[in-house]
Protein backbone atom coordinates (compact mmCIF):
# COMPACT_ATOMS: atom_id res chain seq x y z
CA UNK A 1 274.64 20.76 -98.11
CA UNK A 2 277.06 21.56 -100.44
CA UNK A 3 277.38 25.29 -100.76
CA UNK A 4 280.38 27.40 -101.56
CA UNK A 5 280.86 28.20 -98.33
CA UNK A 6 280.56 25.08 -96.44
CA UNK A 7 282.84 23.96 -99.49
CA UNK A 8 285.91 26.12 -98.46
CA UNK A 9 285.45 25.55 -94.84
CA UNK A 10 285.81 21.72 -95.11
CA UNK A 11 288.21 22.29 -97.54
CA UNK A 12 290.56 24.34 -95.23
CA UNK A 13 290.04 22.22 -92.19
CA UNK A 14 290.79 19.10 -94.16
CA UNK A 15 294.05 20.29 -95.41
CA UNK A 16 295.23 21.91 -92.08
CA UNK A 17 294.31 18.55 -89.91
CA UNK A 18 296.30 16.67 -92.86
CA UNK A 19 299.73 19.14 -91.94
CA UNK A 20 298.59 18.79 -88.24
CA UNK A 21 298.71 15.01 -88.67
CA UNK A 22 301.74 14.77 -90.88
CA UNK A 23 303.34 17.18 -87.63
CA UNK A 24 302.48 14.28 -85.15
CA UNK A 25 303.60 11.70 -86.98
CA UNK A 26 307.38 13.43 -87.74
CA UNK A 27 307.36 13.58 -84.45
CA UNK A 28 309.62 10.20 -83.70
CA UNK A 29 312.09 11.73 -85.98
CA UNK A 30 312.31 15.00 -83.70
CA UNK A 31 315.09 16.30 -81.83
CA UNK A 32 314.73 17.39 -78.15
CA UNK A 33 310.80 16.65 -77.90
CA UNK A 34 310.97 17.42 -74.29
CA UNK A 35 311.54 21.35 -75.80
CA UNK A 36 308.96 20.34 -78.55
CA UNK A 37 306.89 19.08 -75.61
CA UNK A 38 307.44 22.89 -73.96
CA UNK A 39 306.65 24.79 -76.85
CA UNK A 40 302.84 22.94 -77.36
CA UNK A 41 302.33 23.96 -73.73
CA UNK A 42 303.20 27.29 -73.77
CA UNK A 43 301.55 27.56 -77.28
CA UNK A 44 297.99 26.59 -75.41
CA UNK A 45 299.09 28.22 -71.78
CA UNK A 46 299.91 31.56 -74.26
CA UNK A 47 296.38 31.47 -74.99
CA UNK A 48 294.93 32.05 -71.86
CA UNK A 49 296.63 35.76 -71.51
CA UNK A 50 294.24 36.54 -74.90
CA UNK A 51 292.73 39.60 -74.91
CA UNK A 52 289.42 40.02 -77.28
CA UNK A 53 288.96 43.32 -78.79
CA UNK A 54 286.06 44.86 -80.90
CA UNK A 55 283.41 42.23 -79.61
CA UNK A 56 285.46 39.30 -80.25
CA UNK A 57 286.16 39.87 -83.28
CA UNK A 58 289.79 40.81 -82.83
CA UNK A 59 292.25 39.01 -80.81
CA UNK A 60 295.54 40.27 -78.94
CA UNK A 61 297.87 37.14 -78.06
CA UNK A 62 301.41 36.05 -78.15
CA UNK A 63 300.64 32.41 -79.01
CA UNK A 64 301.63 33.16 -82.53
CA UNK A 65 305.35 33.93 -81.44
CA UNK A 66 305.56 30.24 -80.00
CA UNK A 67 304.57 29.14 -83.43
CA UNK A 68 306.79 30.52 -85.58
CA UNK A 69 309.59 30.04 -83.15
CA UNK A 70 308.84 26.62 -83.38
CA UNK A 71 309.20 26.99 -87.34
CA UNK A 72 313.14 28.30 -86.96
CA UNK A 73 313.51 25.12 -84.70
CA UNK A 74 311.78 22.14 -86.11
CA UNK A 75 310.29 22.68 -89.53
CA UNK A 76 306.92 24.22 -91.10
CA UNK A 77 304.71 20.62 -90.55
CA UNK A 78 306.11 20.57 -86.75
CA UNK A 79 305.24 24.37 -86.37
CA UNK A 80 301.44 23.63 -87.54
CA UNK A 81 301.33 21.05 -84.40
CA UNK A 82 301.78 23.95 -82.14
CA UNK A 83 299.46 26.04 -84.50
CA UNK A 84 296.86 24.44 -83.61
CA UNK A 85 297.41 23.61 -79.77
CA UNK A 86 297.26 27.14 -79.62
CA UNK A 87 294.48 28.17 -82.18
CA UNK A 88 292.40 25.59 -80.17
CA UNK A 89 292.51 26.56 -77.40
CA UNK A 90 292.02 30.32 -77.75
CA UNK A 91 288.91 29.14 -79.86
CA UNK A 92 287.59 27.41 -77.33
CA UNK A 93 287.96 30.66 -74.78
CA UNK A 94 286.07 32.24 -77.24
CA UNK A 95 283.21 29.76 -77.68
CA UNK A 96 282.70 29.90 -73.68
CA UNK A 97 281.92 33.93 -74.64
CA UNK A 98 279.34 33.09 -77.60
CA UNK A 99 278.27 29.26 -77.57
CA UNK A 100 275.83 29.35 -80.54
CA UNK A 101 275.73 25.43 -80.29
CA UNK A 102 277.97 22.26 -81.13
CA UNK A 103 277.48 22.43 -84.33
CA UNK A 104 279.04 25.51 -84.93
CA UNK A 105 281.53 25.23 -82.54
CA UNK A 106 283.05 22.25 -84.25
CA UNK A 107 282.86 23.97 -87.38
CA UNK A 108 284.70 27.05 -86.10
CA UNK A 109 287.30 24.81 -84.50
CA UNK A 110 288.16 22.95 -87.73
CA UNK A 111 288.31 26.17 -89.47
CA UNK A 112 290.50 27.49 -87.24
CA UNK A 113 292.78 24.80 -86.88
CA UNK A 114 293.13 24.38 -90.54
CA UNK A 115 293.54 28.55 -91.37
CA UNK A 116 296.21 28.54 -89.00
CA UNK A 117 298.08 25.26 -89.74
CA UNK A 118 297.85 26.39 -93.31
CA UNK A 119 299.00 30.02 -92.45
CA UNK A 120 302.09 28.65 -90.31
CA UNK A 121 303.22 26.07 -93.17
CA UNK A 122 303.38 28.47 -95.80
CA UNK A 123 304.93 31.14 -93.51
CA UNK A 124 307.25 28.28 -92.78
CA UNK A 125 308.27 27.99 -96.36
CA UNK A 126 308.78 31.53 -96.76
CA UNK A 127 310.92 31.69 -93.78
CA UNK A 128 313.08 29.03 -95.28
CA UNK A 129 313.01 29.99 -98.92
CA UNK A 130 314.42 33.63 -97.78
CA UNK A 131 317.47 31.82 -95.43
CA UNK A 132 318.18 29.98 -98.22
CA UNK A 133 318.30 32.47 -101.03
CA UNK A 134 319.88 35.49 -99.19
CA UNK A 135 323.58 34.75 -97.48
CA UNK A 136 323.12 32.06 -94.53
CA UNK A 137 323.52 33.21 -90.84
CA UNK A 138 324.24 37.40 -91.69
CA UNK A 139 321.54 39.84 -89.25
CA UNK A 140 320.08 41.08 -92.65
CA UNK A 141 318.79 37.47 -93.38
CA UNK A 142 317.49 36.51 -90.07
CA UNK A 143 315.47 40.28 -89.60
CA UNK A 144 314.43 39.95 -93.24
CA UNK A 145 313.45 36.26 -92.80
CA UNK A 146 311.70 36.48 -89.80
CA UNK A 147 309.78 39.65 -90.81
CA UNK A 148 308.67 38.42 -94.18
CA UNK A 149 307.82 34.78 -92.63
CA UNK A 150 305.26 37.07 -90.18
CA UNK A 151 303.78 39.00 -92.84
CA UNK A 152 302.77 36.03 -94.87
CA UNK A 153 301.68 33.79 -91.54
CA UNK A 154 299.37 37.40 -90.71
CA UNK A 155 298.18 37.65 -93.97
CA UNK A 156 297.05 33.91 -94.86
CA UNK A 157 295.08 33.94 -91.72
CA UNK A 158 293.75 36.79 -92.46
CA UNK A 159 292.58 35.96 -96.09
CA UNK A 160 291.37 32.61 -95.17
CA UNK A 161 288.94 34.12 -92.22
CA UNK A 162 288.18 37.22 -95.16
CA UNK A 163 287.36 33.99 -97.58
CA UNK A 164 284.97 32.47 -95.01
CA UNK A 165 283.47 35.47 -94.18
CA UNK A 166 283.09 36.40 -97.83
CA UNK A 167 281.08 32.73 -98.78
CA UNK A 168 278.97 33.05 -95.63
CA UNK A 169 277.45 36.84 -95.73
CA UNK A 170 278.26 37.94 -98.47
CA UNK A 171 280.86 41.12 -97.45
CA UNK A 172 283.51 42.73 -99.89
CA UNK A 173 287.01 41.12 -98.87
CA UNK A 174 288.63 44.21 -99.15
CA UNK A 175 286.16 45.72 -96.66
CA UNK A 176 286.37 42.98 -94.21
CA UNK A 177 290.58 43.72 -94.57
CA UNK A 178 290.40 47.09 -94.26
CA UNK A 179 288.85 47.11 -91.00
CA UNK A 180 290.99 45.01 -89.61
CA UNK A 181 294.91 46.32 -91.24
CA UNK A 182 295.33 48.06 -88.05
CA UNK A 183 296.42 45.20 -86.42
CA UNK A 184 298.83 44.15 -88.66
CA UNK A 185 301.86 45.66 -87.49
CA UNK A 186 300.76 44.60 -84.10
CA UNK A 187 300.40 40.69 -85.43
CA UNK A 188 303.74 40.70 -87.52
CA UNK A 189 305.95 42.74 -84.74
CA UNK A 190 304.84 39.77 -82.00
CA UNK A 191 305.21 37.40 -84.34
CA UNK A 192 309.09 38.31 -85.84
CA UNK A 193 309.97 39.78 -83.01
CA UNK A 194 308.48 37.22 -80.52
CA UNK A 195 309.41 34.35 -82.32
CA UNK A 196 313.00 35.45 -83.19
CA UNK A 197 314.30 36.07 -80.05
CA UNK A 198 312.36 32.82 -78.41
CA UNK A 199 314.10 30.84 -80.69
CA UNK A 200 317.19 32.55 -80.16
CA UNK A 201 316.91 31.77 -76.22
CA UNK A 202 316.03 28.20 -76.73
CA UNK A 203 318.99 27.74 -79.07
CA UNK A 204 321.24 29.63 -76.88
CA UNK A 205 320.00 28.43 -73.30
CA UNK A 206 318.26 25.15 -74.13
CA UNK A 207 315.29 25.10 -71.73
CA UNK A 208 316.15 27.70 -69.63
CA UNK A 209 315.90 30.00 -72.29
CA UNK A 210 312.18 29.60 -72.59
CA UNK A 211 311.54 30.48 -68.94
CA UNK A 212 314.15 33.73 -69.38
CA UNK A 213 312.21 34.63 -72.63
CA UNK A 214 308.73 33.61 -72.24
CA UNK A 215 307.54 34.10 -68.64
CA UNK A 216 308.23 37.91 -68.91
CA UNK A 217 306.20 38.16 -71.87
CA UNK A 218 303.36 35.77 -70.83
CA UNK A 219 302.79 38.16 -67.94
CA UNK A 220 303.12 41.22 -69.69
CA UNK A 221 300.51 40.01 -71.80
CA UNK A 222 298.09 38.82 -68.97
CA UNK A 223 298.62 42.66 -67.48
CA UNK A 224 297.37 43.42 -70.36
CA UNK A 225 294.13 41.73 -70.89
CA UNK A 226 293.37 42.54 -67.12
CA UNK A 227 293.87 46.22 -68.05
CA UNK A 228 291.78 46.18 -71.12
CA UNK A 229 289.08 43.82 -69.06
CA UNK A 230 288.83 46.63 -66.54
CA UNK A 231 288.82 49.28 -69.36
CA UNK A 232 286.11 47.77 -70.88
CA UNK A 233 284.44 47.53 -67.24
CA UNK A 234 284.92 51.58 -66.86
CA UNK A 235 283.84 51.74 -70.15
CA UNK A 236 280.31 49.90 -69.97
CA UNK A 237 280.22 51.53 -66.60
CA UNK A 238 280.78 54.84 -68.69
CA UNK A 239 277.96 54.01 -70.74
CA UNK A 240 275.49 53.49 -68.06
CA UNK A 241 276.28 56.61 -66.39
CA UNK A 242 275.73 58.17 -69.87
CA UNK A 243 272.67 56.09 -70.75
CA UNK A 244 271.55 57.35 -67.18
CA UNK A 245 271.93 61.05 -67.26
CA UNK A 246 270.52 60.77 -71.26
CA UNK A 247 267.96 59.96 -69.52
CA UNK A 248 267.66 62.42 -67.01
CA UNK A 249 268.29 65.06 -69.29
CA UNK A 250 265.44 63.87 -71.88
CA UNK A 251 263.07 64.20 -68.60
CA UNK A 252 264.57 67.27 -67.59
CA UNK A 253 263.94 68.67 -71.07
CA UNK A 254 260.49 66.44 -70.98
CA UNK A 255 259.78 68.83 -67.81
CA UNK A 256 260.61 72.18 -68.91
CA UNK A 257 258.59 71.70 -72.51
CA UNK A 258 255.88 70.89 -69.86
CA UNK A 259 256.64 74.15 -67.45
CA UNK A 260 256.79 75.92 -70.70
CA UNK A 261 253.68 75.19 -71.96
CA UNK A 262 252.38 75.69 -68.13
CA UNK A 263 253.58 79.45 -68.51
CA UNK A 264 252.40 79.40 -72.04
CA UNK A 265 248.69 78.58 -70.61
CA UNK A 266 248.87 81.03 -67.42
CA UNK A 267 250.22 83.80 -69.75
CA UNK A 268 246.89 83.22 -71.85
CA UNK A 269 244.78 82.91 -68.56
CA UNK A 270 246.54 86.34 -67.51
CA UNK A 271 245.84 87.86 -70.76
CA UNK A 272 242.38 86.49 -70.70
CA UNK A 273 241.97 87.25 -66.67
CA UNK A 274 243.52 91.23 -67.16
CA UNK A 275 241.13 91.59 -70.37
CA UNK A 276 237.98 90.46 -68.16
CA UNK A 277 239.28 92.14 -64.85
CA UNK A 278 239.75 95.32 -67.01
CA UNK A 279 236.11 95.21 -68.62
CA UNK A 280 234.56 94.05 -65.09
CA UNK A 281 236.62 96.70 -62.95
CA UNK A 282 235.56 99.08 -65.37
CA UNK A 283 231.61 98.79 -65.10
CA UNK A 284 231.53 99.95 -61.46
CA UNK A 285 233.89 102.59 -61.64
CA UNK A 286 232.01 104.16 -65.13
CA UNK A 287 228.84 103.47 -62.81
CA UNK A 288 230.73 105.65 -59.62
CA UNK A 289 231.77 108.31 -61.72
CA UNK A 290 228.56 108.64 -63.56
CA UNK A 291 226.12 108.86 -60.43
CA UNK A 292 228.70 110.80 -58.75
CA UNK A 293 228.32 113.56 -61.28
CA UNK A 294 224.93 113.33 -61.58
CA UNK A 295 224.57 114.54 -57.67
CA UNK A 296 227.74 116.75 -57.75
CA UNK A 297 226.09 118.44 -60.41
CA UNK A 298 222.05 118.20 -60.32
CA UNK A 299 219.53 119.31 -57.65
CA UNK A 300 217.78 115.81 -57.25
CA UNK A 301 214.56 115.13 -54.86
CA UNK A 302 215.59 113.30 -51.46
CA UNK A 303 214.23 109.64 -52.99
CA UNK A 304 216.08 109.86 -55.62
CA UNK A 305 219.62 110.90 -53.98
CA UNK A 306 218.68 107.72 -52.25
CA UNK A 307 218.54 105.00 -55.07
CA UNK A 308 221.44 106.71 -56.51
CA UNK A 309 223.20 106.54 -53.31
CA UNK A 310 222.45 102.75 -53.04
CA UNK A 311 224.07 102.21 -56.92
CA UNK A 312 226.69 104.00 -56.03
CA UNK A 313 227.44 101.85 -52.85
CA UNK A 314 226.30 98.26 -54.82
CA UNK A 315 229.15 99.22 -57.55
CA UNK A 316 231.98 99.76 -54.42
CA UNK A 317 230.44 96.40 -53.08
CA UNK A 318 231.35 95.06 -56.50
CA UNK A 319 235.04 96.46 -57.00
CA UNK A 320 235.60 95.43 -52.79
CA UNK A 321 234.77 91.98 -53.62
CA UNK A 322 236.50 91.71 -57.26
CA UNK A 323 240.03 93.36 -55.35
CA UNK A 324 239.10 90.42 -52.30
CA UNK A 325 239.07 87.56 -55.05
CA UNK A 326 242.89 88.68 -55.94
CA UNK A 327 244.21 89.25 -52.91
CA UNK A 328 242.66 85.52 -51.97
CA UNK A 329 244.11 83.82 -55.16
CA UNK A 330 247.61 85.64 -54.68
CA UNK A 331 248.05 84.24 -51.14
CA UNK A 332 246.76 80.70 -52.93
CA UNK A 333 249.25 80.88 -55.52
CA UNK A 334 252.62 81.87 -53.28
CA UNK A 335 251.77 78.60 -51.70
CA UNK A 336 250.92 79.84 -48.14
CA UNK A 337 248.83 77.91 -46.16
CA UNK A 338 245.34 79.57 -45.21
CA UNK A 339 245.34 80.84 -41.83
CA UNK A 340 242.50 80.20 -39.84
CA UNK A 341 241.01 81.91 -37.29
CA UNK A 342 239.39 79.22 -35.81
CA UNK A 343 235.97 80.52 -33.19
CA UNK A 344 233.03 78.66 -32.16
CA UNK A 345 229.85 80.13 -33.74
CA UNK A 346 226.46 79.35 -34.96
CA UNK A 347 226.23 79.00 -38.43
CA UNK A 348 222.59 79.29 -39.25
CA UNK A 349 222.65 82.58 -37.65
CA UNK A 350 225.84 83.69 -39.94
CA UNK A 351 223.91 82.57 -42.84
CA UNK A 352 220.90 84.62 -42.05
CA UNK A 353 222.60 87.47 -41.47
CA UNK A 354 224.60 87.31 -44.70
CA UNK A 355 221.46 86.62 -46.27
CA UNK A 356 219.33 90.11 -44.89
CA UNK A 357 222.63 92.01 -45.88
CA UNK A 358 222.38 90.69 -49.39
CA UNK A 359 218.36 91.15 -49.74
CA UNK A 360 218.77 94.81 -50.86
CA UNK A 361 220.54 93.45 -54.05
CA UNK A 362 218.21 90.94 -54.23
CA UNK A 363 214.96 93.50 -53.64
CA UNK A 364 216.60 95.27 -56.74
CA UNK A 365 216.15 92.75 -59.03
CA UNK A 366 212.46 91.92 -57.55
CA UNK A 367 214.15 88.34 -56.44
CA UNK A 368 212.28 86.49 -53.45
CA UNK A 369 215.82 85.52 -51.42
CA UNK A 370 213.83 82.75 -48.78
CA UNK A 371 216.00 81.57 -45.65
CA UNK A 372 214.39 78.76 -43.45
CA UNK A 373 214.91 79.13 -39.65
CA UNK A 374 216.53 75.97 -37.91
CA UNK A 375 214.83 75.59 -34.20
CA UNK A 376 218.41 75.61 -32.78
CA UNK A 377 221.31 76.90 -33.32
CA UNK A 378 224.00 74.91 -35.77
CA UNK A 379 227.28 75.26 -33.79
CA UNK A 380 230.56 75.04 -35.71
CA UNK A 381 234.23 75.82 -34.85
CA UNK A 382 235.46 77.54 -37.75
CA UNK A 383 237.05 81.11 -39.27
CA UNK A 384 234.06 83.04 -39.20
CA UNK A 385 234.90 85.91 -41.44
CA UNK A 386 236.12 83.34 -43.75
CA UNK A 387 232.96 81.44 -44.07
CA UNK A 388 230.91 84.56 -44.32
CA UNK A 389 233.18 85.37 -47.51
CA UNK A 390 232.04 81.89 -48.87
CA UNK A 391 228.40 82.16 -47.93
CA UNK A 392 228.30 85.66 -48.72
CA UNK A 393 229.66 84.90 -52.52
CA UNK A 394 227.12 81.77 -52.72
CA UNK A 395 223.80 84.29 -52.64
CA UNK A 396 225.60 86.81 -54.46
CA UNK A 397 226.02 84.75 -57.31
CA UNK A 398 222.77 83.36 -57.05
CA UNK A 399 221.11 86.71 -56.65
CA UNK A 400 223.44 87.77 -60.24
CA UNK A 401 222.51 84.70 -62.25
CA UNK A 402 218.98 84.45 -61.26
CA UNK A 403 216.71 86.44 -63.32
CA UNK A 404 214.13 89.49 -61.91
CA UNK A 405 211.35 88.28 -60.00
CA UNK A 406 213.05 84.83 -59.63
CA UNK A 407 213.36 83.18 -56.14
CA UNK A 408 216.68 81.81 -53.56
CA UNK A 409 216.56 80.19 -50.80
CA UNK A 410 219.53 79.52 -48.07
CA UNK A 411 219.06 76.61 -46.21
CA UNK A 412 221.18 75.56 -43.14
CA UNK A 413 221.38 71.98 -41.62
CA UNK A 414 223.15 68.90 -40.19
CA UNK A 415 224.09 66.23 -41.75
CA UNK A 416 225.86 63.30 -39.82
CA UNK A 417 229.11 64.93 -39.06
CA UNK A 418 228.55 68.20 -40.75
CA UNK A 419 227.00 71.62 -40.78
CA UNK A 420 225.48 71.87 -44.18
CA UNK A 421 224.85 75.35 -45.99
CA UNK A 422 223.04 74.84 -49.03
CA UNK A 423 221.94 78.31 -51.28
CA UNK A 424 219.39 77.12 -54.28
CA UNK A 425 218.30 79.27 -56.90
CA UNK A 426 215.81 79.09 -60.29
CA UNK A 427 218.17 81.29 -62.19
CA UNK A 428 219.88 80.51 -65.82
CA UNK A 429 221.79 77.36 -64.61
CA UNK A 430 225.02 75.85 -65.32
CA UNK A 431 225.48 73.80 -68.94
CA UNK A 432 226.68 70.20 -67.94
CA UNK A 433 229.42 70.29 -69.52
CA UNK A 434 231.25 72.94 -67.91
CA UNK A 435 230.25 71.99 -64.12
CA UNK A 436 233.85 70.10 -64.17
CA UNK A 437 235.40 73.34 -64.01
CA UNK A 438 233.41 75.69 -62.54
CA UNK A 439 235.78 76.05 -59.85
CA UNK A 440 238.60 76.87 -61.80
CA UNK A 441 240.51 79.95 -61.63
CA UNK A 442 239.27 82.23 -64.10
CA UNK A 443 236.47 80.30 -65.27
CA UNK A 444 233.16 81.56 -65.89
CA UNK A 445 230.21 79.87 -67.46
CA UNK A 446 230.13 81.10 -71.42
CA UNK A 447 226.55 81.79 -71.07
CA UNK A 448 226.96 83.95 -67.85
CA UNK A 449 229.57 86.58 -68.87
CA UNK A 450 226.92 89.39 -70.42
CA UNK A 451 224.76 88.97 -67.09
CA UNK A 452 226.86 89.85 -64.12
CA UNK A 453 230.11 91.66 -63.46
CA UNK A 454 232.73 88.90 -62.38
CA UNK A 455 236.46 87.87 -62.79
CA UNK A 456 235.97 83.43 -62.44
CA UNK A 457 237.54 83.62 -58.96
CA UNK A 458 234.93 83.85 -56.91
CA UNK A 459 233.85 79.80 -56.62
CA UNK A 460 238.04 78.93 -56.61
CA UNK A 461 238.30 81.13 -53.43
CA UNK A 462 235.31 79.42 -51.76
CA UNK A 463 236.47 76.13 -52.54
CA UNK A 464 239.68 76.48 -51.47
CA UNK A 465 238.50 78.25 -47.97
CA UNK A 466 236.26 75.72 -47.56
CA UNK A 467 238.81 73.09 -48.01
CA UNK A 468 241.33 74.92 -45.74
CA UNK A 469 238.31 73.99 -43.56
CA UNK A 470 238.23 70.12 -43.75
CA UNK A 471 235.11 70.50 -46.00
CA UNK A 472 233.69 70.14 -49.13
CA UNK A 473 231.53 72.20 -51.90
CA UNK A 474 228.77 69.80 -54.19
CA UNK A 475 226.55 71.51 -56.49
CA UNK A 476 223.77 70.91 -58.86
CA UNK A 477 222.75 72.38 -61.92
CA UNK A 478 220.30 72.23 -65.09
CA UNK A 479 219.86 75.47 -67.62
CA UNK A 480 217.30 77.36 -67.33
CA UNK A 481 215.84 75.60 -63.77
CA UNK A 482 218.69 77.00 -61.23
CA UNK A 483 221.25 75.49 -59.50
CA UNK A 484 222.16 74.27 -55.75
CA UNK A 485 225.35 75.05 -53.81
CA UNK A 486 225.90 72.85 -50.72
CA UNK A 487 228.92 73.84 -48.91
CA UNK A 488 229.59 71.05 -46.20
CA UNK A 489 231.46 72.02 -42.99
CA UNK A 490 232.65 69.58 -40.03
CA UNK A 491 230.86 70.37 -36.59
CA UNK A 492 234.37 69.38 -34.77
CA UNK A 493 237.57 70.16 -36.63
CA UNK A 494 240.29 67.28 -37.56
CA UNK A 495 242.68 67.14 -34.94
């Protein structure tokens, strides 16, 4: 296909294997080709002490300096012989990093070989037009020579690559060149430098003179692409560690937007808990102080000193139990295990008792509270004041949520391997869709908080007592037909 860019690349290659040809075949006419001979093996041994910088994209070698020493020796068409040895090779390096295919790896190989037989021929020329026109054989010459020879060898390469790049995607040249000026001086001072005093030894100390200059700068060069290899090992090794505590930090910060809006919701479920603990604390006491005045302060008949008596008492039963619930849910929340007391005991006898010391409240309200003798007795080893606090707060709440004149009934039993308490009501019911949380802290049923004095800990203590107990809690419940609490206990604890 012939595009601009595939235009200039064959156009390069094609002239730079022409001066790589011409090279071999002025070869014959060479002196010393066993030092011409040297200089295309160090040219492609030079390579293998490249360092790649930026990606690839950059390369640090001292191939280059064998090049244009070869120039000051045998010519500008001899010098792009060695060019290429070395341009080659170092190519081919690469292309074991990125192999995008054959295709493109001959392509990039006949570019390269052409950009830097042209680049060495032309630097060639230069380095011979300045010998010739400033005074032959003075220091000034030779510096300026080799320095000037350098700049044009780094610069044709460079344009030539900037060209290719320029046909293929489309980049400014000058961007593409100034990204990459930094390495100028580095490219001309190996180059001058390098090549100067190489061809200095060789002309000097004939063979020898390459092993004096070049071995010490072969291996300097190697150091250095096994420092900058380990660099860049520290370096991606660097980046993981960063990568990895990035990532512990966005989870850290993850977490603490979550513990934040944790406190956010238990500061609202204080607020909310103080406000009803407040209101509900407040009812009984209003109710004490009231009744209390009333007999401090009026001559009342002997029944009704009686009934005001029993208020009096069923408001302290109220505030007792409300203080109970905290204490309860303040052990809970300091993360102390509940302590169990554990005793053996019969617990449809607990259960009736429980249930004759709540029938007063329940007489009150004109509630029918019904408790079905077993024929024996339902033996259990468990805390017993504990479980009284659950089956105690089981008919409470049924007796508060059930309306006057309505019935309960406490029913004990066993079922496979447990004790089953189960307290049933035909009160107001729970709505379905807040069953699921009914034993929540500081839940209460939206329905239920203008009935009965109550702070939503009550069912969170039982369940977690019960619980502590290897049990479980199940209940039923439909508005406006009542609702069924089965508390289920095991007969033997787990060992």
């Amino acid at each position: 296909m012939f595009t601009a860019r595939n235009i200039y690349l064959w156009l390069t290659s094609v002239i730079g294997f022409a001066l790589v040809v011409s090279g071999f075949a002025l070869l014959p006419q060479t002196d010393s080709l066993l030092i011409f001979a040297l200089l295309f093996v160090l040219a492609v041994a030079a390579q293998a002490t490249s360092t790649f910088l930026v990606g690839g994209d950059v390369i640090v070698e001292v191939g280059t300096a064998v090049s244009m020493a070869t120039v000051s020796l045998y010519g500008p068409i001899a010098a792009s012989v060695v060019a290429a040895a070395g341009v080659t090779t170092v190519t081919l390096i690469n292309l074991q990093r990125n192999w995008k295919g054959w295709k493109g790896a001959a392509e990039r190989i006949s570019f390269n070989v052409g950009m830097s037989a042209i680049a060495i021929f032309l630097a060639g020329l230069t380095f011979e037009a300045v010998s010739a026109v400033f005074p032959p054989d003075t220091f000034i010459t030779i510096v300026l020579a080799w320095i000037v020879a350098s700049v044009v060898n780094d610069q044709i390469n460079l344009w030539l690559l900037i060209g290719l790049l320029h046909f293929q995607s489309g980049i400014k040249p000058l961007d593409i060149w100034h990204q990459h000026k930094w390495a100028i001086p580095i490219n001309v001072m190996v180059m001058s430098v390098g090549g100067g005093v190489l061809a200095f030894a060789i002309q000097q100390f004939d063979i020898i003179g390459i092993g004096i200059f070049f071995l010490p700068i072969a291996l300097s060069a190697y150091s250095f692409r096994l420092y900058v290899n380990q660099a860049k090992k520290q370096m991606d090794n660097l980046e993981a560690l960063v990568k990895e505590r990035t990532s512990d930090l966005e989870r850290a910060n993850q977490d603490l937007e979550q513990a934040n809006e944790g406190m956010a919701t238990l500061s609202k479920e204080k607020d909310a808990f103080l406000a009803v603990l407040t209101h509900d604390m407040r009812t009984p006491l209003t109710s004490i102080k009231g009744y209390a005045s009333i007999l401090r302060d009026r001559e009342l008949a002997r029944d009704q000193q009686t009934h005001i008596a029993k208020i009096i008492l069923r408001s302290e039963e109220n505030l007792l139990e409300i203080v109970n619930n905290i204490l309860e849910i303040e052990k809970m929340q300091s993360g102390a295990p509940i302590l169990l007391e554990r005793s053996s005991f019969d617990l449809a006898l607990l259960a009736q008792t429980v249930a004759e010391t709540i029938s007063a409240q329940a007489m009150e309200k004109s509630i029918t509270l019904n408790f079905e003798e077993v024929p024996s007795p339902i033996v259990v080893e468990a805390d017993m004041n504990k479980i009284k606090r659950v089956i105690t707060n089981l008919i409470s709440n049924a007796v508060k949520y059930t309306p006057d004149g309505g019935n309960v009934w406490v029913v004990t039993g066993v079922d496979g391997r447990y004790a089953v308490v189960s307290v049933k009501d035909n009160g107001y019911g729970i709505p379905e869709d807040e069953l699921p949380f009914i034993f929540d802290r500081y839940s209460r049923v939206k329905g239920h908080r203008s009935l009965a004095v109550g702070t939503g800990l009550g069912l969170a203590v039982v369940k977690s007592l019960v619980e502590a107990h290897g049990g479980n809690i199940l209940v039923e419940s439909e508005v406006d037909v009542g609702s069924t609490f089965s508390v289920n206990l095991p007969i033997k604890p787990a060992q």
